[in-house]
N, C-alpha and C. Protein backbone atom coordinates (compact mmCIF):
# COMPACT_ATOMS: atom_id res chain seq x y z
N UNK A 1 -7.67 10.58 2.22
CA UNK A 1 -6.28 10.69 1.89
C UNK A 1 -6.15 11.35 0.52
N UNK A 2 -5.05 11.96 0.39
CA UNK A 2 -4.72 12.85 -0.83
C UNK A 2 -3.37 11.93 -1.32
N UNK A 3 -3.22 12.29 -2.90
CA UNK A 3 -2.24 11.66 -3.07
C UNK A 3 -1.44 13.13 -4.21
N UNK A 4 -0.54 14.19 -3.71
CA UNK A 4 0.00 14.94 -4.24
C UNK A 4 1.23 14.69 -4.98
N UNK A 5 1.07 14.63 -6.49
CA UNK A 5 2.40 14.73 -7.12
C UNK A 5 2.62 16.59 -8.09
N UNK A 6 2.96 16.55 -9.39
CA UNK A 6 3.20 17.67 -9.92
C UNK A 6 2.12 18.08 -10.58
N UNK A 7 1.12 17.01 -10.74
CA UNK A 7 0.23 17.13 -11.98
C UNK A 7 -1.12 17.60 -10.61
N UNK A 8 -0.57 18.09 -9.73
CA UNK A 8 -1.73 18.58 -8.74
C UNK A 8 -2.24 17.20 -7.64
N UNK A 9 -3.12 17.29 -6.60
CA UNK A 9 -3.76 16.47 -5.67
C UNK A 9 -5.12 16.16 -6.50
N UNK A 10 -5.10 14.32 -5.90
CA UNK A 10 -5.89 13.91 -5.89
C UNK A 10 -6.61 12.62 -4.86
N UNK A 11 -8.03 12.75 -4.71
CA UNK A 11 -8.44 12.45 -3.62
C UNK A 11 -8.24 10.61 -3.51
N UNK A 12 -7.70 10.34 -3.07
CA UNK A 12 -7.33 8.62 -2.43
C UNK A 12 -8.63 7.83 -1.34
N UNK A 13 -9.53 6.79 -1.37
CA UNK A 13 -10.07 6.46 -1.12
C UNK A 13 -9.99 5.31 -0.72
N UNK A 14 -9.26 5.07 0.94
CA UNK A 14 -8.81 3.85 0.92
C UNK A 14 -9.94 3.08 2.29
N UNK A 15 -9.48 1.77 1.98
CA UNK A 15 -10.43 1.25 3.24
C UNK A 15 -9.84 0.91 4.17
N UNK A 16 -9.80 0.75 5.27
CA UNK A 16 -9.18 0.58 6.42
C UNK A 16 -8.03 -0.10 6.02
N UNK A 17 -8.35 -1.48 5.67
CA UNK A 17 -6.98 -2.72 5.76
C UNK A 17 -6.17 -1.78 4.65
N UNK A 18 -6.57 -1.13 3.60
CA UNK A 18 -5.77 -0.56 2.24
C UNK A 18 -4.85 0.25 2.94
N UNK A 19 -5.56 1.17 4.01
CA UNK A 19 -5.08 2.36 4.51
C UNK A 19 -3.72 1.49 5.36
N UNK A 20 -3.82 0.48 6.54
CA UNK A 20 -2.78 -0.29 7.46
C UNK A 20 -1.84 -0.77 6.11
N UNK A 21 -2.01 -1.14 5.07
CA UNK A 21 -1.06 -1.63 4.82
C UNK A 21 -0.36 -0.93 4.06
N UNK A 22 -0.55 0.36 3.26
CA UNK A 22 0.07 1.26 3.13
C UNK A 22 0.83 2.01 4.44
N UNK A 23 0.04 2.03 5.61
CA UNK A 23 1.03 2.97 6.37
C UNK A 23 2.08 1.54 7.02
N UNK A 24 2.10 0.35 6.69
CA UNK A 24 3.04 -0.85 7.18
C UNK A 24 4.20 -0.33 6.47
N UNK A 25 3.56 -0.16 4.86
CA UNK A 25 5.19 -0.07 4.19
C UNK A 25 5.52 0.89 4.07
N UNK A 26 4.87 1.97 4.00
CA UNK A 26 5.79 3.42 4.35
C UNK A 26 6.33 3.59 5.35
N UNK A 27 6.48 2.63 6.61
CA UNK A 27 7.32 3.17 7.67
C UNK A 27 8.66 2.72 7.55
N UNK A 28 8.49 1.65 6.48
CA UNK A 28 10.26 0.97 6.07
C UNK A 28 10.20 0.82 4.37
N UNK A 29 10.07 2.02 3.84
CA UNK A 29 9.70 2.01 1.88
C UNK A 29 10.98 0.87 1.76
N UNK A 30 11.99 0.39 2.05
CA UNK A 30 12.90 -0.18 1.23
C UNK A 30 12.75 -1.50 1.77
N UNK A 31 12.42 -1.57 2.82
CA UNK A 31 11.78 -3.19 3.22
C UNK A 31 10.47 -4.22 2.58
N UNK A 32 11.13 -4.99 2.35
CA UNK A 32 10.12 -6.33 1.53
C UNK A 32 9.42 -6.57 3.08
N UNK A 33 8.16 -6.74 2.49
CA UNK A 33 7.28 -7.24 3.63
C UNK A 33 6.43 -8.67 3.36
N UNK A 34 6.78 -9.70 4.00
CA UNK A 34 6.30 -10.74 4.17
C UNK A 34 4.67 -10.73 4.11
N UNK A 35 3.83 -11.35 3.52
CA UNK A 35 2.51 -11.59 4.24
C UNK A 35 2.37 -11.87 5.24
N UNK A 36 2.82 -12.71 6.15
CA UNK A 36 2.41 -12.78 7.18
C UNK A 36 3.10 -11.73 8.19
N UNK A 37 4.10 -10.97 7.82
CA UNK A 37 4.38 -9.59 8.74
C UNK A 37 2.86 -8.80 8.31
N UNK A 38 2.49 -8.36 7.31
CA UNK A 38 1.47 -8.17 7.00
C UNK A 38 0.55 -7.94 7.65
N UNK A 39 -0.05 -9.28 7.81
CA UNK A 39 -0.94 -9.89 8.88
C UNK A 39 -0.94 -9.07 9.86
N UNK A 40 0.06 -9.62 10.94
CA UNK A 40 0.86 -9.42 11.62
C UNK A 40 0.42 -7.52 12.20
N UNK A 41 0.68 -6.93 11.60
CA UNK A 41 0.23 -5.82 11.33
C UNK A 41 -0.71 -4.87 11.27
N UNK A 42 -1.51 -5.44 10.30
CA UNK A 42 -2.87 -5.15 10.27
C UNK A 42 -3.77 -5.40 10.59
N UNK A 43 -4.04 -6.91 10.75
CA UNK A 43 -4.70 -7.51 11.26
C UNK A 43 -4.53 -8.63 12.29
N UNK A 44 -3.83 -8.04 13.38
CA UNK A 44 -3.11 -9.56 14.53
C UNK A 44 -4.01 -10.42 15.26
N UNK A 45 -5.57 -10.11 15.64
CA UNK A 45 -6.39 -10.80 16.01
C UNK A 45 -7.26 -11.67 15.25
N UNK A 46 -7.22 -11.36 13.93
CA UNK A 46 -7.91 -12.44 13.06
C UNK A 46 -7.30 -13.38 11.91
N UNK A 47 -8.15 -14.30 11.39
CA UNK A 47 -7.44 -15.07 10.90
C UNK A 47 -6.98 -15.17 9.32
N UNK A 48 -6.54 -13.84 9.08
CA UNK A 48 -7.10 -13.55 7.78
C UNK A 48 -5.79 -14.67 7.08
N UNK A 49 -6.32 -14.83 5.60
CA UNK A 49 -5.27 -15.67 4.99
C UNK A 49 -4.20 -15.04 3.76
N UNK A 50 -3.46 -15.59 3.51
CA UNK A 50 -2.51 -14.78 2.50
C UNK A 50 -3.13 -14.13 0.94
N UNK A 51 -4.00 -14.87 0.80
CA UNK A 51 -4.59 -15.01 -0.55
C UNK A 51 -5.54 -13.46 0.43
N UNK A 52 -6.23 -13.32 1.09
CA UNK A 52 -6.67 -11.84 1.33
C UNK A 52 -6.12 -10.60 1.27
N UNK A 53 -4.53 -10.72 2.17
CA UNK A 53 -3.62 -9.85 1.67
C UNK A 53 -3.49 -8.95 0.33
N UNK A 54 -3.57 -10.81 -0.37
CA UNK A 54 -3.08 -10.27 -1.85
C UNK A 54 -4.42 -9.69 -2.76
N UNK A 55 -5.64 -9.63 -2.06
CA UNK A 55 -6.77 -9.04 -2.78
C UNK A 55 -6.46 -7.97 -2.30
N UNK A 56 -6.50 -7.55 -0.99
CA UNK A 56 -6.29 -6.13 -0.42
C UNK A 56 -5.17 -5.23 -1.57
N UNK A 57 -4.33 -6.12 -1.64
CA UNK A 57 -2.86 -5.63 -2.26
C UNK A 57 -3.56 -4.89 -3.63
N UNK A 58 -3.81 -5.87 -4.45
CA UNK A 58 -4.64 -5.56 -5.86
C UNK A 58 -5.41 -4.96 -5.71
N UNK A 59 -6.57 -4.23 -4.79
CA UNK A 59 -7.61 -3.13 -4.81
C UNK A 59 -6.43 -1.82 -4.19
N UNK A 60 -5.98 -1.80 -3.34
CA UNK A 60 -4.87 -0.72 -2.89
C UNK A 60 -4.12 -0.48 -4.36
N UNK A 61 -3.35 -1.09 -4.80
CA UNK A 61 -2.69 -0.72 -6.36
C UNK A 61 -3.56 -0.02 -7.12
N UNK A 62 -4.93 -0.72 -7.50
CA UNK A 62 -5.67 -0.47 -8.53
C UNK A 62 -6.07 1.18 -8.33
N UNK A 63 -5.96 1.85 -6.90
CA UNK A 63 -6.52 3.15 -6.59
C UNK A 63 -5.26 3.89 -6.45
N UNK A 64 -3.99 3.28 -6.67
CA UNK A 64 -2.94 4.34 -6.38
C UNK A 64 -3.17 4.35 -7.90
N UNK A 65 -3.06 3.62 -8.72
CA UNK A 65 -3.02 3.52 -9.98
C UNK A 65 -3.99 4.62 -10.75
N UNK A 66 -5.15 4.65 -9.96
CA UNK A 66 -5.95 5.28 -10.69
C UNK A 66 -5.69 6.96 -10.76
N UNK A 67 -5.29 6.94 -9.61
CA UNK A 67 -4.79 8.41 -9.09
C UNK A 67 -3.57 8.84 -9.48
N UNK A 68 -3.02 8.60 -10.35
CA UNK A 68 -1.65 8.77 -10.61
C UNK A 68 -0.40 8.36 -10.34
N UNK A 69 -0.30 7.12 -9.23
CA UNK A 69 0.71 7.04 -8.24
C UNK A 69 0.99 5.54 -9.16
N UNK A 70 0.97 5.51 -10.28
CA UNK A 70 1.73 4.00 -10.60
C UNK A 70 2.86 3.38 -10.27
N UNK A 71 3.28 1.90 -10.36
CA UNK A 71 4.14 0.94 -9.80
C UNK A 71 4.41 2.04 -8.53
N UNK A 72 3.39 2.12 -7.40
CA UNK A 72 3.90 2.08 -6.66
C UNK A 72 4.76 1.36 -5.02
N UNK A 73 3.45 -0.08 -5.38
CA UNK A 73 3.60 -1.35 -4.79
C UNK A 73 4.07 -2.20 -5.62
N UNK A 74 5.23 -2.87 -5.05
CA UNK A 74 5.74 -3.73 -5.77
C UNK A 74 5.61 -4.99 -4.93
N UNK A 75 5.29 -6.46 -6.14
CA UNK A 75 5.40 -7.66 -5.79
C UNK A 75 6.58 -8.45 -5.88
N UNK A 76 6.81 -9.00 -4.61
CA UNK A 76 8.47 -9.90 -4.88
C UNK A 76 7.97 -10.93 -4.69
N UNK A 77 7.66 -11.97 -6.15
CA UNK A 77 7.47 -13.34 -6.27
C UNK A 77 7.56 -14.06 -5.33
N UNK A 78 6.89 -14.70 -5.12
CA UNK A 78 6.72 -15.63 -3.88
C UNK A 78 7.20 -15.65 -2.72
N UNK A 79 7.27 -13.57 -2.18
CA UNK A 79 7.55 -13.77 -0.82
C UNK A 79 6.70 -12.64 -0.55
N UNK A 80 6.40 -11.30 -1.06
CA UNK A 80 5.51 -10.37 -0.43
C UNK A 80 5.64 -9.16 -1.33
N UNK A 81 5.48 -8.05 -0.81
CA UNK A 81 5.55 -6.83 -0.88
C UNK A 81 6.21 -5.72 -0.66
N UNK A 82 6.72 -4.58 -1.38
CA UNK A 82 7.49 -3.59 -0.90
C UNK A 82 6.90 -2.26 -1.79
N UNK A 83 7.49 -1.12 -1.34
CA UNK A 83 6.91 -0.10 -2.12
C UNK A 83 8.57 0.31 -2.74
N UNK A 84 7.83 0.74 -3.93
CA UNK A 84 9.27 0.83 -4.67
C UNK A 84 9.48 2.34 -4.72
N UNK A 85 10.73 2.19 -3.79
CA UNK A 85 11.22 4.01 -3.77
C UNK A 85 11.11 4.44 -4.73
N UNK A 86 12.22 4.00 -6.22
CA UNK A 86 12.45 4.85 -7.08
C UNK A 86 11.21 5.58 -7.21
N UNK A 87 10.32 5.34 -7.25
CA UNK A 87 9.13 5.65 -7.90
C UNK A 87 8.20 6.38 -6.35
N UNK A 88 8.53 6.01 -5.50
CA UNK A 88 7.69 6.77 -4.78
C UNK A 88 8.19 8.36 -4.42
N UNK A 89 7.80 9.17 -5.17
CA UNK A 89 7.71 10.62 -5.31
C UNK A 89 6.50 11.26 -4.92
N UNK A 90 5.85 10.29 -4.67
CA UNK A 90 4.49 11.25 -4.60
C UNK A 90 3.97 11.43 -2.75
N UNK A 91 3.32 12.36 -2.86
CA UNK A 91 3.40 12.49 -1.05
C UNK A 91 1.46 12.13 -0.50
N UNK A 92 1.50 10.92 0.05
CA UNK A 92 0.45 10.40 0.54
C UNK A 92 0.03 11.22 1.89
N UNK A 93 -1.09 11.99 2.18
CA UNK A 93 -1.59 12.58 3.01
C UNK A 93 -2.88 12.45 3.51
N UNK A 94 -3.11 12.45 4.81
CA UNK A 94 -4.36 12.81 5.28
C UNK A 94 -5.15 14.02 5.23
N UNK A 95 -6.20 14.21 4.83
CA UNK A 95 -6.65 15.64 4.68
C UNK A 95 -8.09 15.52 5.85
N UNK A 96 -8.58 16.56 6.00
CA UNK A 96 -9.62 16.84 6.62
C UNK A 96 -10.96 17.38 6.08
């Protein structure tokens, strides 16, 4: 994955669950997403727990972060996750 803003592309390195739960909240950027929609989501056959989510969550940030794409996941206190439009300008891609 590429992550293109103005300051040029750069290469995004995500792992599977990083990759599902980024493409969860880009299909509704203004929707808060529950952990267990989450789940739900990414992972519906196993038993993963909330507290995993939220590691997934924190390694996914830490690499948008690194790449230029800051606050681009946002945490809503004690209910989940959303990606915060204002700020999402930057265009997440698959490359080959």
């Amino acid at each position: 994955m590429w992550v293109d803003h103005a300051t040029g592309s750069k290469g995004l390195n995500l792992t599977r669950m990083e990759f599902r739960l980024l493409d969860c909240m880009a299909r509704h950027p203004t929707r808060m997403y529950e952990r267990d929609e989450l789940i739900a989501y990414c992972c519906p056959d196993s038993d993963t727990l909330h507290r995993t989510i939220d590691s997934h969550i924190s390694n996914l940030r830490s690499k948008l972060d690194a790449v230029g794409a800051r606050c681009m996941l946002v945490t809503v206190w004690g209910r989940g996750y959303k990606l915060n439009v204002e700020t999402c300008v930057y265009f997440v891609s698959p490359r080959d």
